[in-house]
C-alpha atoms as a PDB file:
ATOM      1  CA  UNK A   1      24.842  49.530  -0.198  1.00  0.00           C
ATOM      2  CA  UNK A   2      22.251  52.367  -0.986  1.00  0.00           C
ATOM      3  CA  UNK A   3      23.151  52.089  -4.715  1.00  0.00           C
ATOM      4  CA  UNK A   4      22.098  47.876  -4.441  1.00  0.00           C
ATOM      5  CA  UNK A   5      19.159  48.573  -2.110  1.00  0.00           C
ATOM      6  CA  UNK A   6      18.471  51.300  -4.954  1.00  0.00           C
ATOM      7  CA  UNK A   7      18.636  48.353  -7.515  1.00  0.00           C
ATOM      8  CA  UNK A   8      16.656  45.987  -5.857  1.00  0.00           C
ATOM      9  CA  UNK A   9      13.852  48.274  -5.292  1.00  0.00           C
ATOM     10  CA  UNK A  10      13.531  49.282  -8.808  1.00  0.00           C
ATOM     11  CA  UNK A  11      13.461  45.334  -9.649  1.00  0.00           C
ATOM     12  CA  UNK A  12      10.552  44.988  -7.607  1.00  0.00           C
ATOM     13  CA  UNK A  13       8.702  47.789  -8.236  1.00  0.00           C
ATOM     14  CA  UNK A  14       9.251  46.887 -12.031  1.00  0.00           C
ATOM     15  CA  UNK A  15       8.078  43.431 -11.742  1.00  0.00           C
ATOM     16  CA  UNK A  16       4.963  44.665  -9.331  1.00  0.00           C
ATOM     17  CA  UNK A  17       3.816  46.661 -11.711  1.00  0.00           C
ATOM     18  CA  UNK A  18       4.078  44.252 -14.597  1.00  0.00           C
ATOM     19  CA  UNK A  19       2.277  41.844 -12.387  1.00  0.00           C
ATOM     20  CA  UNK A  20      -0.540  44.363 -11.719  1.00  0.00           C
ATOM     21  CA  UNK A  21      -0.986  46.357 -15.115  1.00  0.00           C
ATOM     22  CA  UNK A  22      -1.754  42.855 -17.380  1.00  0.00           C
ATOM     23  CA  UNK A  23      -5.074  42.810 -18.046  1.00  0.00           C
ATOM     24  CA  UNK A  24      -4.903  39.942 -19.687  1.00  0.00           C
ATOM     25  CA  UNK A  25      -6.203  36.042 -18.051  1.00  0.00           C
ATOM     26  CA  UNK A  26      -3.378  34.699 -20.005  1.00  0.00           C
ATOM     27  CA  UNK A  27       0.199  35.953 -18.182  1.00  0.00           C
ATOM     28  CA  UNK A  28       3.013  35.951 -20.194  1.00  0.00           C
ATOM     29  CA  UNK A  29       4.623  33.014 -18.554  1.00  0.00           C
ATOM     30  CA  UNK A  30       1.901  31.120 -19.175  1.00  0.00           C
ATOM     31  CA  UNK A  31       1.779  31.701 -23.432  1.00  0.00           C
ATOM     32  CA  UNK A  32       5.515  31.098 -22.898  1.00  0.00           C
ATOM     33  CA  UNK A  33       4.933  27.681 -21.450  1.00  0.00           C
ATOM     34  CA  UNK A  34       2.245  27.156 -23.530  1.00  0.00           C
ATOM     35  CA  UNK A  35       4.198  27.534 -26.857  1.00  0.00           C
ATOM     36  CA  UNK A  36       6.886  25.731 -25.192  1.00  0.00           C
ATOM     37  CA  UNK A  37       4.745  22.576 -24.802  1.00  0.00           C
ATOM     38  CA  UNK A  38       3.654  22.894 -28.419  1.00  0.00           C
ATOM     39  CA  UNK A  39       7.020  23.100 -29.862  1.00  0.00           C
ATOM     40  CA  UNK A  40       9.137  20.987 -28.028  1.00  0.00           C
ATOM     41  CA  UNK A  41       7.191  17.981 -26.275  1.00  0.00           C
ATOM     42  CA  UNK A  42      10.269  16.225 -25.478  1.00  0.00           C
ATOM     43  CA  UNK A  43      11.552  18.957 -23.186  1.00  0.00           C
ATOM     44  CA  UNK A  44       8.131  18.893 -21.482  1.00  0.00           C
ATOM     45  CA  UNK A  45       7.867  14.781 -20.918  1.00  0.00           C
ATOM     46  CA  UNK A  46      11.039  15.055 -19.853  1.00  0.00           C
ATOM     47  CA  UNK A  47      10.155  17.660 -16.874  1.00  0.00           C
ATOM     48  CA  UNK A  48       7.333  15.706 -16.517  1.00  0.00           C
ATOM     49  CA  UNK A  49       9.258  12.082 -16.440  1.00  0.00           C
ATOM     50  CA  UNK A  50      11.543  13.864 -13.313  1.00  0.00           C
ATOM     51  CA  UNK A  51       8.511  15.266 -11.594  1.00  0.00           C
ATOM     52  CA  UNK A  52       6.826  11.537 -11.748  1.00  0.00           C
ATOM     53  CA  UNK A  53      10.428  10.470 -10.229  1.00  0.00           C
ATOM     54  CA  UNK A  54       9.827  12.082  -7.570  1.00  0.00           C
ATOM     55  CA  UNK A  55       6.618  11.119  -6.221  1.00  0.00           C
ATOM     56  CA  UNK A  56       5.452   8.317  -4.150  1.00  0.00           C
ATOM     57  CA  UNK A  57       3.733   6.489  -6.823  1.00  0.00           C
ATOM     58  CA  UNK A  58       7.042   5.987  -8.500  1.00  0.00           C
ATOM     59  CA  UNK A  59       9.112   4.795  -5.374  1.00  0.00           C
ATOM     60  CA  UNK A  60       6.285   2.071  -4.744  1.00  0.00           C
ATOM     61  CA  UNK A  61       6.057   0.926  -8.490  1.00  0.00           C
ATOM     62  CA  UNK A  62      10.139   0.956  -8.119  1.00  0.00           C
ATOM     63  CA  UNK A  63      10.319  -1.721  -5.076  1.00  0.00           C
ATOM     64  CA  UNK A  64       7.825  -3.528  -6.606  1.00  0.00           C
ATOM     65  CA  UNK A  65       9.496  -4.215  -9.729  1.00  0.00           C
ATOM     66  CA  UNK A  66      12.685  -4.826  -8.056  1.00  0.00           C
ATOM     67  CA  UNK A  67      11.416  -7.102  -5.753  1.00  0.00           C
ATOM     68  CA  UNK A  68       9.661  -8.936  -8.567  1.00  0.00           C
ATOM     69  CA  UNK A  69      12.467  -8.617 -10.400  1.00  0.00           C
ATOM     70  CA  UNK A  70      15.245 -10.108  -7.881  1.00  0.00           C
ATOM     71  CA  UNK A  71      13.267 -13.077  -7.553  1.00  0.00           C
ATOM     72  CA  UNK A  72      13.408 -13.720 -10.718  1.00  0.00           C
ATOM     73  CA  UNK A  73      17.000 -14.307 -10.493  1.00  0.00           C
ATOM     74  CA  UNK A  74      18.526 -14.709 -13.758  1.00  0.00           C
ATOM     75  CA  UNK A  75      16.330 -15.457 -15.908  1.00  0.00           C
ATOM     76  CA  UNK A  76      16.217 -13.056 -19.310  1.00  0.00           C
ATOM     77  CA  UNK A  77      13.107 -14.405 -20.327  1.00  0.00           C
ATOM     78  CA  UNK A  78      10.396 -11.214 -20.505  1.00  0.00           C
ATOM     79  CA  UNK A  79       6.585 -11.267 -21.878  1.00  0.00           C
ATOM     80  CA  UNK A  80       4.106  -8.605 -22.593  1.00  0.00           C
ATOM     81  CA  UNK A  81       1.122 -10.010 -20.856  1.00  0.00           C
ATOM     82  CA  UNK A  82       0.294 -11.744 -17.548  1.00  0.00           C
ATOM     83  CA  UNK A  83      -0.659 -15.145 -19.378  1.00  0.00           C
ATOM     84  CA  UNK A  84       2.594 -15.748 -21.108  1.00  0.00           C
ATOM     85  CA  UNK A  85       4.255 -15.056 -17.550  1.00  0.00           C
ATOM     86  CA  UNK A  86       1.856 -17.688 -15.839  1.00  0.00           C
ATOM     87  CA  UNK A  87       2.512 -20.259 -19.166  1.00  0.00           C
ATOM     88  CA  UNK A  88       6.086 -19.752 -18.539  1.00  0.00           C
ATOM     89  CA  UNK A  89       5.895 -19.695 -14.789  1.00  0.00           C
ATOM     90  CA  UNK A  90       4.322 -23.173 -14.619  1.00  0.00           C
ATOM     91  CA  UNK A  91       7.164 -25.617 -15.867  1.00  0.00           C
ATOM     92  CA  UNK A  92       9.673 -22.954 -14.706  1.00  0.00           C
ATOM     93  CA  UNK A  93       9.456 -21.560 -11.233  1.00  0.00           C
ATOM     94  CA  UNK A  94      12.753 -23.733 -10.015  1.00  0.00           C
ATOM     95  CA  UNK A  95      14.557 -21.744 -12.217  1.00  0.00           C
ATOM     96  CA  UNK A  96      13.540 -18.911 -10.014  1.00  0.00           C
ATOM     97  CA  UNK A  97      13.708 -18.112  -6.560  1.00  0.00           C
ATOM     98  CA  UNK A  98       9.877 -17.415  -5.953  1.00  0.00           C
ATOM     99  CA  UNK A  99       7.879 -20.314  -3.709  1.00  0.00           C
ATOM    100  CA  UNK A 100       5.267 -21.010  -5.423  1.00  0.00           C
ATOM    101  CA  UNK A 101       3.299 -20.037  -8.574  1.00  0.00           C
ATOM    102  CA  UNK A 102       0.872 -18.595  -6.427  1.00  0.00           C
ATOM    103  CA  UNK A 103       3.473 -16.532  -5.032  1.00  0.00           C
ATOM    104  CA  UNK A 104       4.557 -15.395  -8.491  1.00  0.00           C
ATOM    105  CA  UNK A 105       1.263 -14.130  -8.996  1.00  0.00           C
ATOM    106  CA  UNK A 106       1.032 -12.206  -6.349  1.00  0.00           C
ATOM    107  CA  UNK A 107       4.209 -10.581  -7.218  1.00  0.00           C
ATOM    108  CA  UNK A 108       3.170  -9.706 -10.594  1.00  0.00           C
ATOM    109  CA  UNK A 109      -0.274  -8.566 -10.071  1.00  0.00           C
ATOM    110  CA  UNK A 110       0.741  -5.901  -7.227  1.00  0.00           C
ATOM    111  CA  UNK A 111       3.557  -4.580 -10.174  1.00  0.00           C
ATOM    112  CA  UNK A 112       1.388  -4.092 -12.621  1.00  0.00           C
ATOM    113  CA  UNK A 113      -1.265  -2.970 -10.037  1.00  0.00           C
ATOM    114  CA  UNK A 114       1.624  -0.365  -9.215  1.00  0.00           C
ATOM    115  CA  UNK A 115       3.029   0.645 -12.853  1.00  0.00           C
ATOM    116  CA  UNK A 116      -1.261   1.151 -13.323  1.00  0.00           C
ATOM    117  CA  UNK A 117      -1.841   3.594 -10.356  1.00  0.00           C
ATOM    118  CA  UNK A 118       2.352   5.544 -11.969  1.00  0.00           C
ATOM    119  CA  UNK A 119       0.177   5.825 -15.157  1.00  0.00           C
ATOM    120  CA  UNK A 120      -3.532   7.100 -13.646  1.00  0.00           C
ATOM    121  CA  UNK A 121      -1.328   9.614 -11.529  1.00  0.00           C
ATOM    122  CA  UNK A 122       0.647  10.758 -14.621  1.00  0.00           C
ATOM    123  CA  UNK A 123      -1.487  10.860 -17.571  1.00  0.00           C
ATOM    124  CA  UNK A 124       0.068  13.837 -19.450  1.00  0.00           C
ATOM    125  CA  UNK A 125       3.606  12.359 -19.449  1.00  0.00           C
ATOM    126  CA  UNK A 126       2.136   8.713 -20.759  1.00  0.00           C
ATOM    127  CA  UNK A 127       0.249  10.681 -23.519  1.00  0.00           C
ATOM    128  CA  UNK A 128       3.141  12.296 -24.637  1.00  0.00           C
ATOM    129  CA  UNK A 129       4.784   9.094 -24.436  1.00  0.00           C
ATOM    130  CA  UNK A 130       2.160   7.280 -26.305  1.00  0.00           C
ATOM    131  CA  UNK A 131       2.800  10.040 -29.205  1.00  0.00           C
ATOM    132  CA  UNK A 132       6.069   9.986 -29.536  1.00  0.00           C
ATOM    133  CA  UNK A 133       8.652   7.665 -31.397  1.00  0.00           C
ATOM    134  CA  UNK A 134      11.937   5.775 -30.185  1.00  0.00           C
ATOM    135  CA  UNK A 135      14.332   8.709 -30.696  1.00  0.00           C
ATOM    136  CA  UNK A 136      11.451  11.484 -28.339  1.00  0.00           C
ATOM    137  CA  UNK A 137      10.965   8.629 -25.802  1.00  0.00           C
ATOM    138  CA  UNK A 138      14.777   8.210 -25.231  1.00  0.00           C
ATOM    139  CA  UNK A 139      14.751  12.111 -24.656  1.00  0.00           C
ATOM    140  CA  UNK A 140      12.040  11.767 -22.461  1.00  0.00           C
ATOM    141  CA  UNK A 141      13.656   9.402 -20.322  1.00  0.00           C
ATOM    142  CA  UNK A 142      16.635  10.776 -19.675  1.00  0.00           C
ATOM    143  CA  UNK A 143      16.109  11.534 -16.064  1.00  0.00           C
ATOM    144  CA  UNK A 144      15.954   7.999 -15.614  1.00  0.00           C
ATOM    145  CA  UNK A 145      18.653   6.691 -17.601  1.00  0.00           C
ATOM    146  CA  UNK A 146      20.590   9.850 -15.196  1.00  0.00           C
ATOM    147  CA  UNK A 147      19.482   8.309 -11.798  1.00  0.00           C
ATOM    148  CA  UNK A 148      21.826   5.048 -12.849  1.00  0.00           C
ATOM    149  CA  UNK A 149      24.934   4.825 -10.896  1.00  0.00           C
ATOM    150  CA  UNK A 150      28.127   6.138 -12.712  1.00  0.00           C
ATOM    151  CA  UNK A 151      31.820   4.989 -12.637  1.00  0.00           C
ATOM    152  CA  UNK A 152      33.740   7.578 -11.405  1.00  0.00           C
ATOM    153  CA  UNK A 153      37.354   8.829 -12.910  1.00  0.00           C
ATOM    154  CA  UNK A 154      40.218   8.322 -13.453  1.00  0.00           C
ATOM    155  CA  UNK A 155      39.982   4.674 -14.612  1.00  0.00           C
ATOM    156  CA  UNK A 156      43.167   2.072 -16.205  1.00  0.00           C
ATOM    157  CA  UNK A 157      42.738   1.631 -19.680  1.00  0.00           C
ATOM    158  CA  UNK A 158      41.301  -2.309 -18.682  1.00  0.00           C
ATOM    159  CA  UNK A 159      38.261  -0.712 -16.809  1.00  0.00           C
ATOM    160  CA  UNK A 160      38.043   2.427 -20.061  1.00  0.00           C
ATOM    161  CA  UNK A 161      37.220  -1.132 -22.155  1.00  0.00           C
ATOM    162  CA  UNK A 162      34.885  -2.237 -19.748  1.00  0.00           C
ATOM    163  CA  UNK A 163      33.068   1.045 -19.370  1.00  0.00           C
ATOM    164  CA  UNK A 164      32.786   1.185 -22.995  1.00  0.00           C
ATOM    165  CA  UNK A 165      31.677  -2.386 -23.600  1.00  0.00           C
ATOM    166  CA  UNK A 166      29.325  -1.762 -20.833  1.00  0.00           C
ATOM    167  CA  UNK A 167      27.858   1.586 -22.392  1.00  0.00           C
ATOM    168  CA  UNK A 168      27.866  -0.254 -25.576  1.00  0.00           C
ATOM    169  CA  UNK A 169      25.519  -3.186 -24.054  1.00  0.00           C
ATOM    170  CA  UNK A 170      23.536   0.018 -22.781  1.00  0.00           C
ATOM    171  CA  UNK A 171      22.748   1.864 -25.882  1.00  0.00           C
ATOM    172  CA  UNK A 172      21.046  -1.160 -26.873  1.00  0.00           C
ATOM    173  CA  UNK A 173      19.332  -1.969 -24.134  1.00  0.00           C
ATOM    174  CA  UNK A 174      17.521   1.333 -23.854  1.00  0.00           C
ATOM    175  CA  UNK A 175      16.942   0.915 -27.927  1.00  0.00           C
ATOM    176  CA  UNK A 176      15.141  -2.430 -27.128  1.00  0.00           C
ATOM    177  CA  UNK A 177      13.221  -0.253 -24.455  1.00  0.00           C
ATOM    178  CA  UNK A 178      12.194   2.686 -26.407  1.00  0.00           C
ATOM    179  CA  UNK A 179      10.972   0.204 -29.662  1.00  0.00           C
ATOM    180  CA  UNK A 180       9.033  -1.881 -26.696  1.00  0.00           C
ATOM    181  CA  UNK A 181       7.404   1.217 -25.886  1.00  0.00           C
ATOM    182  CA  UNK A 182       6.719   2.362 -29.001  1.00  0.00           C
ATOM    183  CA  UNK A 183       5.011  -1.463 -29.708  1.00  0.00           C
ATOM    184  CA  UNK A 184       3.139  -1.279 -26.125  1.00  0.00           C
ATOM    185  CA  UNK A 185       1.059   1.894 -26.940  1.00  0.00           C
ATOM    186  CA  UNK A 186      -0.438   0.913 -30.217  1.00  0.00           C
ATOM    187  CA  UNK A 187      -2.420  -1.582 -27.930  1.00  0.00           C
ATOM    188  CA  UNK A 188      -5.549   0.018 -28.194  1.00  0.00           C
ATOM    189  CA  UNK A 189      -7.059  -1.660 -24.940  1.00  0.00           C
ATOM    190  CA  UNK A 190      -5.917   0.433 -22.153  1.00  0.00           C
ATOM    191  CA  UNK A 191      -5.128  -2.379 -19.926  1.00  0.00           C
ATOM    192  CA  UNK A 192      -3.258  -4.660 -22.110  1.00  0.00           C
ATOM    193  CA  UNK A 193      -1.125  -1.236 -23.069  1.00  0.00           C
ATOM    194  CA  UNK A 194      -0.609  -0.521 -19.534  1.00  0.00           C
ATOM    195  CA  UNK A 195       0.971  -4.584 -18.761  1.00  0.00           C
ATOM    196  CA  UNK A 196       2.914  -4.538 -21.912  1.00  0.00           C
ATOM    197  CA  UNK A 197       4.471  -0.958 -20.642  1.00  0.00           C
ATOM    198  CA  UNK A 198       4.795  -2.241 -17.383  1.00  0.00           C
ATOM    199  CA  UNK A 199       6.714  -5.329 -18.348  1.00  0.00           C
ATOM    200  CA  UNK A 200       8.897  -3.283 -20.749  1.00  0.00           C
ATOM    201  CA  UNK A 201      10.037  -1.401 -17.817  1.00  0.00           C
ATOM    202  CA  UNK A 202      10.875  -4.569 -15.819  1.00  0.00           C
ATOM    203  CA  UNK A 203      12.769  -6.341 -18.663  1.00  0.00           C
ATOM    204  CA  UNK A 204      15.267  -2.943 -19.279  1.00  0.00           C
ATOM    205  CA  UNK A 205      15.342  -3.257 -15.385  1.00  0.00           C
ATOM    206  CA  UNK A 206      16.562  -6.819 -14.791  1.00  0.00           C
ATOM    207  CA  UNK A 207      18.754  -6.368 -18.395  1.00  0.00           C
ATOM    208  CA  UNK A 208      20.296  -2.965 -16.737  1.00  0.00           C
ATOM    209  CA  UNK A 209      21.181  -5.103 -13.556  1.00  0.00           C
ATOM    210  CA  UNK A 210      22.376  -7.897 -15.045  1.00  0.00           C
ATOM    211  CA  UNK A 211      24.794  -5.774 -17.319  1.00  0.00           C
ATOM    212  CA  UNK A 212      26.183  -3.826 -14.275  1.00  0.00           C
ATOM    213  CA  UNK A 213      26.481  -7.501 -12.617  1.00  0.00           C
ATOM    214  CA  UNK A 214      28.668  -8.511 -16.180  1.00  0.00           C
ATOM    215  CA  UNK A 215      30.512  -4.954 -16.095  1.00  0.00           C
ATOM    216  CA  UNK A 216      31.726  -5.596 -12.517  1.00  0.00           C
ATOM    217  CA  UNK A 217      32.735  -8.664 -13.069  1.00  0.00           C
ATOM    218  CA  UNK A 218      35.163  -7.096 -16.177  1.00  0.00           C
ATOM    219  CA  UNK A 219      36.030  -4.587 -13.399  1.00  0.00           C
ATOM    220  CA  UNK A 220      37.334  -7.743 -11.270  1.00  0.00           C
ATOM    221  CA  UNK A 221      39.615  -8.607 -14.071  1.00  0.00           C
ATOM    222  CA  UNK A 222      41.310  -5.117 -14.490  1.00  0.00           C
END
């Protein structure tokens, strides 16, 4: 006991004095961070991506895509601005299960109202984003692509093939999101790069679901 108590002190009076004898406004954590940032931006969007997960911004930008989303049923259809949605909302909202096109509206303005406050409230991560290509955004968001539900083990070799037809469908669904990002942010009017981000979200969103939706279906067959 004396010999770890021994230990222990020594650790702290080590680190106390490193604390106190830097004279320097810069600490050595912070250069290491610093270089860090500059050498591997992935690793840094991605910290960033699961400290934006976690905040309320994200959950509210979350239900609101879902909710638009769901009523969409399931339709694949997806656009990049809010005028091709109302074109395509106007000969087509039996197809879906919102009310009205004033409903539909509504809907769609509070998501992208929501994806716009996600972006004001996490301007480093989008400017990373912004600068990066398909391969660096798919590193970026892989705190996202974690928070999906997985299929537990062991599985039958029926459900292995749908797993890996599922996973298949996947890797190109996240492909089609990373290139739609990639497209989005060479909008050079903020707003119209903030709605075409917004709706590439939703579209990976309703594609993700309606994959799972196909994969359990495969599962019912096993």
């Amino acid at each position: 006991m004396k010999k770890l108590l021994l230990v222990l002190v020594t650790i702290v009076s080590s680190l106390f004095y490193l604390a106190c004898s830097s004279e320097e406004s810069v600490t050595i954590s912070d250069r290491n961070t610093l270089a860090h940032r500059l050498s591997d931006p992935v690793e840094v969007g991605k910290g960033l991506y699961m400290d934006m997960m976690l905040t309320p911004e994200y959950t509210t930008f979350k239900i609101s895509m879902t909710a638009f989303n769901n009523k969409l049923k399931n339709n694949t259809v997806t656009f990049d601005t809010r005028a091709e949605w109302i074109n395509w909302i106007d000969t087509n909202v039996s197809l879906t299960e919102f009310t009205s096109k004033n409903e539909f509206e509504t809907m769609y303005d509070d998501m992208a109202s929501k994806f716009d406050d996600l972006v004001k409230q996490n301007e480093e991560l989008f400017d990373i984003i912004a600068g990066s290509n398909a391969e660096q955004i798919q590193g970026i968001h892989q705190p996202e692509y974690d928070s999906y539900p997985v299929i537990g083990n062991p599985l039958n070799q029926c459900e292995e093939d749908c797993m890996d037809w599922f996973e298949g469908v996947e890797d190109l669904l996240r492909e089609n999101l990373e290139n739609a990002i990639v497209i989005a942010n060479t909008a050079t009017i903020p707003v119209i790069r903030t709605e075409a981000l917004a709706n590439a979200y939703a579209s990976y969103d309703r594609a993700y679901q309606s994959n799972a939706l196909l994969m359990n279906a495969c599962f019912g067959t096993c």
